[in-house]
Protein backbone atom coordinates (compact mmCIF):
# COMPACT_ATOMS: atom_id res chain seq x y z
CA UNK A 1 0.00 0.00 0.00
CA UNK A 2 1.23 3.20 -0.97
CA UNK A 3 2.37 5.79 1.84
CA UNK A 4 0.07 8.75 2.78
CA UNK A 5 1.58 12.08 1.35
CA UNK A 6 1.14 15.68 1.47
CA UNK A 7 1.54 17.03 -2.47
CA UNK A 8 2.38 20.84 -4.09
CA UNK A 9 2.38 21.71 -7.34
CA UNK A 10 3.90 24.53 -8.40
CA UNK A 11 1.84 24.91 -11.60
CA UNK A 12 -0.12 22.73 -13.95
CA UNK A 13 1.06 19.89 -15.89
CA UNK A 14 3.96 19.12 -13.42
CA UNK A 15 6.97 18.43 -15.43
CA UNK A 16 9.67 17.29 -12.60
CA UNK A 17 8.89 15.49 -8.97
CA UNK A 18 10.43 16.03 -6.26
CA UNK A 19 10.00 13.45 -3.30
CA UNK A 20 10.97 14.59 -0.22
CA UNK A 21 11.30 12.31 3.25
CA UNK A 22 11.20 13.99 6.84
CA UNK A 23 13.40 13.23 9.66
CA UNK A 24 12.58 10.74 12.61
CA UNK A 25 9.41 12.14 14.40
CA UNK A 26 8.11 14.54 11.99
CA UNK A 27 5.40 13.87 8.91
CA UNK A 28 5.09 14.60 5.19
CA UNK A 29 4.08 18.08 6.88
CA UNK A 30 7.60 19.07 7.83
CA UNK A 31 8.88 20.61 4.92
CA UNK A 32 6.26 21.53 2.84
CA UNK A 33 6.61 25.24 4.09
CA UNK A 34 10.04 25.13 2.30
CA UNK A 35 8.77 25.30 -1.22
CA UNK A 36 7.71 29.21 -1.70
CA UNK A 37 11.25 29.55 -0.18
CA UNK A 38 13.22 27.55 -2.50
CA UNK A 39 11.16 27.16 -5.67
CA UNK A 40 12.09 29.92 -8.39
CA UNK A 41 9.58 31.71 -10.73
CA UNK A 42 11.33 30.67 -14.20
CA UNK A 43 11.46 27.04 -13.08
CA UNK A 44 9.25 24.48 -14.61
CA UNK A 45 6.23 23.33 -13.08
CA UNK A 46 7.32 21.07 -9.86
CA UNK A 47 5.21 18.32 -8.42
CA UNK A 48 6.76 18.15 -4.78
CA UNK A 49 5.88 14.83 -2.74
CA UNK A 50 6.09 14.65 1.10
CA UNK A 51 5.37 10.69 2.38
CA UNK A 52 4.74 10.45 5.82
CA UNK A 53 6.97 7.42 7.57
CA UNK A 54 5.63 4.44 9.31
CA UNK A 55 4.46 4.94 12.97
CA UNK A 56 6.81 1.89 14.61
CA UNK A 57 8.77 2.26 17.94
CA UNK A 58 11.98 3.18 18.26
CA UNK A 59 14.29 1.93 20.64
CA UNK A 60 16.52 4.60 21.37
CA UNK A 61 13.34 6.36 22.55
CA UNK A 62 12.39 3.79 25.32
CA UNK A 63 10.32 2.03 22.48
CA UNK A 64 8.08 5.30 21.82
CA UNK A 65 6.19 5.18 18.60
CA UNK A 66 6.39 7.96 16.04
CA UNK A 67 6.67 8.41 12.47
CA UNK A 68 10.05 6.54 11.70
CA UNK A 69 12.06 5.41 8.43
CA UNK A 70 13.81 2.41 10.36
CA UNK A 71 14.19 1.87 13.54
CA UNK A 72 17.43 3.08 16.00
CA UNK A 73 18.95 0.87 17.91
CA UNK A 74 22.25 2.23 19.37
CA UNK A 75 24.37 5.15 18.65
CA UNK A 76 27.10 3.58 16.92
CA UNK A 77 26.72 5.18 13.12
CA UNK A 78 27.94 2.01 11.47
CA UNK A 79 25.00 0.02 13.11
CA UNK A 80 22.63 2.19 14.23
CA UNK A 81 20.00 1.98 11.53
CA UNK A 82 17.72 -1.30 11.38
CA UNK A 83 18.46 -2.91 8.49
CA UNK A 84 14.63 -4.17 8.00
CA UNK A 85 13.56 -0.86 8.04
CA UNK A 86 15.72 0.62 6.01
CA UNK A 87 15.00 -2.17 3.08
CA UNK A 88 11.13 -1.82 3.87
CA UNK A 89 11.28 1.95 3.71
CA UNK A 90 13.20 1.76 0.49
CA UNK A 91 10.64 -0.44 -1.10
CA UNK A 92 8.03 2.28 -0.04
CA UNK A 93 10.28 4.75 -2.08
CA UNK A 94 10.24 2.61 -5.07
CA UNK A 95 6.32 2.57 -4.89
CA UNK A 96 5.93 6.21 -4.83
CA UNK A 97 8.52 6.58 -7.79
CA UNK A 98 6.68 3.93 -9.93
CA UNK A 99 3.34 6.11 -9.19
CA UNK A 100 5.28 8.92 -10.59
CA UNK A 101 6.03 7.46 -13.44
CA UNK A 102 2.79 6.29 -14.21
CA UNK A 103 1.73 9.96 -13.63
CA UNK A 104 4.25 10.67 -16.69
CA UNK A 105 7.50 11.80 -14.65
CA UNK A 106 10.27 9.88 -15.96
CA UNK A 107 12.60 8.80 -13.52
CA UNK A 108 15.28 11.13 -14.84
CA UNK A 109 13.05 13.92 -13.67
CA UNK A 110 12.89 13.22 -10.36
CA UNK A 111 14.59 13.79 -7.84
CA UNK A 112 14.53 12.35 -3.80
CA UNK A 113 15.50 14.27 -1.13
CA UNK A 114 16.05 13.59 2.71
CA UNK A 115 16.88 15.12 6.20
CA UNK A 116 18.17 13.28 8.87
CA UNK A 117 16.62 9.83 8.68
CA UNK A 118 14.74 11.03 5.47
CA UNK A 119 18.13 11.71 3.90
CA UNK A 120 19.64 8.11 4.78
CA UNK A 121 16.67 6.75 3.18
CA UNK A 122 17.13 8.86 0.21
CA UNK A 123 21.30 7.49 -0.17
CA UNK A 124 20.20 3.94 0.86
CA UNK A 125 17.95 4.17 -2.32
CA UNK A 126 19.97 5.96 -4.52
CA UNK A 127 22.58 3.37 -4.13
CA UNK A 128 20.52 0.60 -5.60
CA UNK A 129 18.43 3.09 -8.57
CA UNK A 130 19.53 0.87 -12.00
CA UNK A 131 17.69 3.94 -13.64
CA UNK A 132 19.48 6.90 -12.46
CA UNK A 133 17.26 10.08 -10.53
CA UNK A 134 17.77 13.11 -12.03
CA UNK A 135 19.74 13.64 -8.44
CA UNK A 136 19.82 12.82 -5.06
CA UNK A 137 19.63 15.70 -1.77
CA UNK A 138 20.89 14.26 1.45
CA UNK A 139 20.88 17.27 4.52
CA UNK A 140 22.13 16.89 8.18
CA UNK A 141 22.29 13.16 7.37
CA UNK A 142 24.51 10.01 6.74
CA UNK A 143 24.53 6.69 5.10
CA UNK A 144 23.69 3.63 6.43
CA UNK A 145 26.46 1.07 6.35
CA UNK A 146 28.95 3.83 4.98
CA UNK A 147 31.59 2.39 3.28
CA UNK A 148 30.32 -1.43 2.50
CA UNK A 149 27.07 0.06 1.26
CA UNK A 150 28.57 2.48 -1.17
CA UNK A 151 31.15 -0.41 -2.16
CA UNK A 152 27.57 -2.58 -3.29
CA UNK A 153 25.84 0.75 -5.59
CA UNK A 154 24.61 -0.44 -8.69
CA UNK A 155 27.37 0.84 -11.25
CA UNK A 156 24.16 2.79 -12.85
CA UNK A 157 23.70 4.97 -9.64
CA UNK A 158 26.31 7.07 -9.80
CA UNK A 159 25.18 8.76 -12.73
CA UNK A 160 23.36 10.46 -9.83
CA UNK A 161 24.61 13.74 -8.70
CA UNK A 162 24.62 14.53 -4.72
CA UNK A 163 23.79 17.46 -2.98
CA UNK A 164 24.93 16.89 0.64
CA UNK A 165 24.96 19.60 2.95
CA UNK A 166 25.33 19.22 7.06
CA UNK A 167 25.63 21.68 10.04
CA UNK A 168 29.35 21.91 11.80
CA UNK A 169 27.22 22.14 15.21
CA UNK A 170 25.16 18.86 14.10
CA UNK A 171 24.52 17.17 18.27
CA UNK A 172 22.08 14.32 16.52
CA UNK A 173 24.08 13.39 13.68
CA UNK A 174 27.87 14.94 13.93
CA UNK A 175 29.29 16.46 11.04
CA UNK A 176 31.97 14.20 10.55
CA UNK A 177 29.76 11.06 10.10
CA UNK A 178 28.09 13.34 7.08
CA UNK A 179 31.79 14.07 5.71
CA UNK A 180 32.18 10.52 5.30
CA UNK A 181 29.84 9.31 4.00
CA UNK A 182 30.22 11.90 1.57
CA UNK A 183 33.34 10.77 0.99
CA UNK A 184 32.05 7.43 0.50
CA UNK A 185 29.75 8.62 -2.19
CA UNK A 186 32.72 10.06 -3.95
CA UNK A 187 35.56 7.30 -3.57
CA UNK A 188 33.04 5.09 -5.81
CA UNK A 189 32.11 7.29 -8.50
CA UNK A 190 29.10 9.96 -7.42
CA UNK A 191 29.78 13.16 -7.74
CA UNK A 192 29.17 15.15 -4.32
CA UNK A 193 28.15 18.48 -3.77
CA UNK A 194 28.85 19.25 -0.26
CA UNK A 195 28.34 21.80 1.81
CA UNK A 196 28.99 23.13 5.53
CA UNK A 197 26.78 25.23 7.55
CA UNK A 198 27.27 26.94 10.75
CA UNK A 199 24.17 25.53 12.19
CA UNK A 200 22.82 22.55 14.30
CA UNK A 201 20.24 19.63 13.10
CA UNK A 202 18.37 22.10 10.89
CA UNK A 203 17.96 23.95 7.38
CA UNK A 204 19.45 27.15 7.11
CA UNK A 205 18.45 30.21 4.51
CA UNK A 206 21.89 30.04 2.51
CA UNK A 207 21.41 26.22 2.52
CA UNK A 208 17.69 27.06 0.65
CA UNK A 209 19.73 28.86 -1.42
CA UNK A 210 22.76 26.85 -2.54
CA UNK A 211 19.79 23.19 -3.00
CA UNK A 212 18.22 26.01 -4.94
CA UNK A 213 21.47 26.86 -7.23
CA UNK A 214 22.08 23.11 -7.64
CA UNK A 215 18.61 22.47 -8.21
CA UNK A 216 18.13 24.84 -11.35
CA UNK A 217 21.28 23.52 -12.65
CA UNK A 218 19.43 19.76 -13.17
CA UNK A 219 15.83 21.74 -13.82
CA UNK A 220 17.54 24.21 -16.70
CA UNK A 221 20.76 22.42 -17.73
């Protein structure tokens, strides 16, 4: 069954999607508010998508349920993430990027985007796409399994480009665990955007700005 969303359009006819996962706790409500901010007049018409995650509980929450990609089980980075979840959660992805396509939005004009948990989604599923995005956004996030899931990408993924931006004063997901994986990205062929910010788990205006600059260069290029 397909995931509840919250959808924008940004005129008729929608000629790109944009799918865009929340972070742990939050719904497909999150980051709707960031579209008038980001979206640019001259752009094509934009279909944006916002899913809301599973409710399931989540350990390192004394078992609380909320809205949640996977489930977190520890704070070590290279483990953390529940491997079940992440593979259901991908599979969810898939399903809301065949319904675009059967809504007429190729795959090379869309594009999946992420924060935090949202973001590790969007890399876990990147890494497997045998028909490349038109490009992957990753913010204040990291990828699960780091370097021995970038080592198994499908060698048609990195034909994706990466914007990856992350705050230096990141408490819930430290800046260097986004610099690696990053790095990661790179060492096996993406090529990475990345950015710093000097902010904490959150989006910042010149962030809006610099996903906007990247993002006209795949919506105009």
């Amino acid at each position: 069954m397909l995931l509840e969303c919250v959808e924008q359009e940004t005129g008729p006819a929608p000629e790109w999607t944009v799918l865009w996962l929340h972070g742990l706790g939050a719904d497909g409500h999150d980051f709707a508010p960031i579209v008038p901010e980001l979206v640019r007049r001259h752009w094509p018409a934009l279909r944006f998508v916002f899913p809301h995650a599973p409710v399931r509980p989540v350990t390192i929450n004394n078992g609380m349920r909320m809205r949640a990609w996977y489930d977190i089980t520890g704070m070590d980075f290279a483990t953390r993430a529940d491997a079940e979840g992440v593979e259901q959660s991908v599979e969810q992805v898939e399903a809301l990027v065949a319904r675009e396509v059967e809504r007429g939005i190729a795959p090379s004009r869309l594009l999946l985007a992420g924060f935090s948990q949202g973001g590790a989604i969007t890399l876990a599923a990147g890494l497997r796409r045998r028909q490349p995005l038109a490009g992957l956004i990753a913010l204040s996030t990291y990828l699960p399994g780091g370097e021995a899931a970038a080592s198994r990408r499908d060698p048609n993924a990195v034909a994706q480009p990466v914007f990856f931006a992350h705050g230096d004063g990141d408490p819930v997901i430290p800046v260097q665990y986004g610099l690696a994986s990053a790095q990661a990205l790179e060492r096996v062929g993406f090529e990475v955007e990345w950015h710093r910010y000097p902010m904490a788990h959150q989006v910042c205006a010149q962030e809006i700005a610099d996903l906007g600059d990247w993002l006209e260069r795949r919506l105009l290029g």
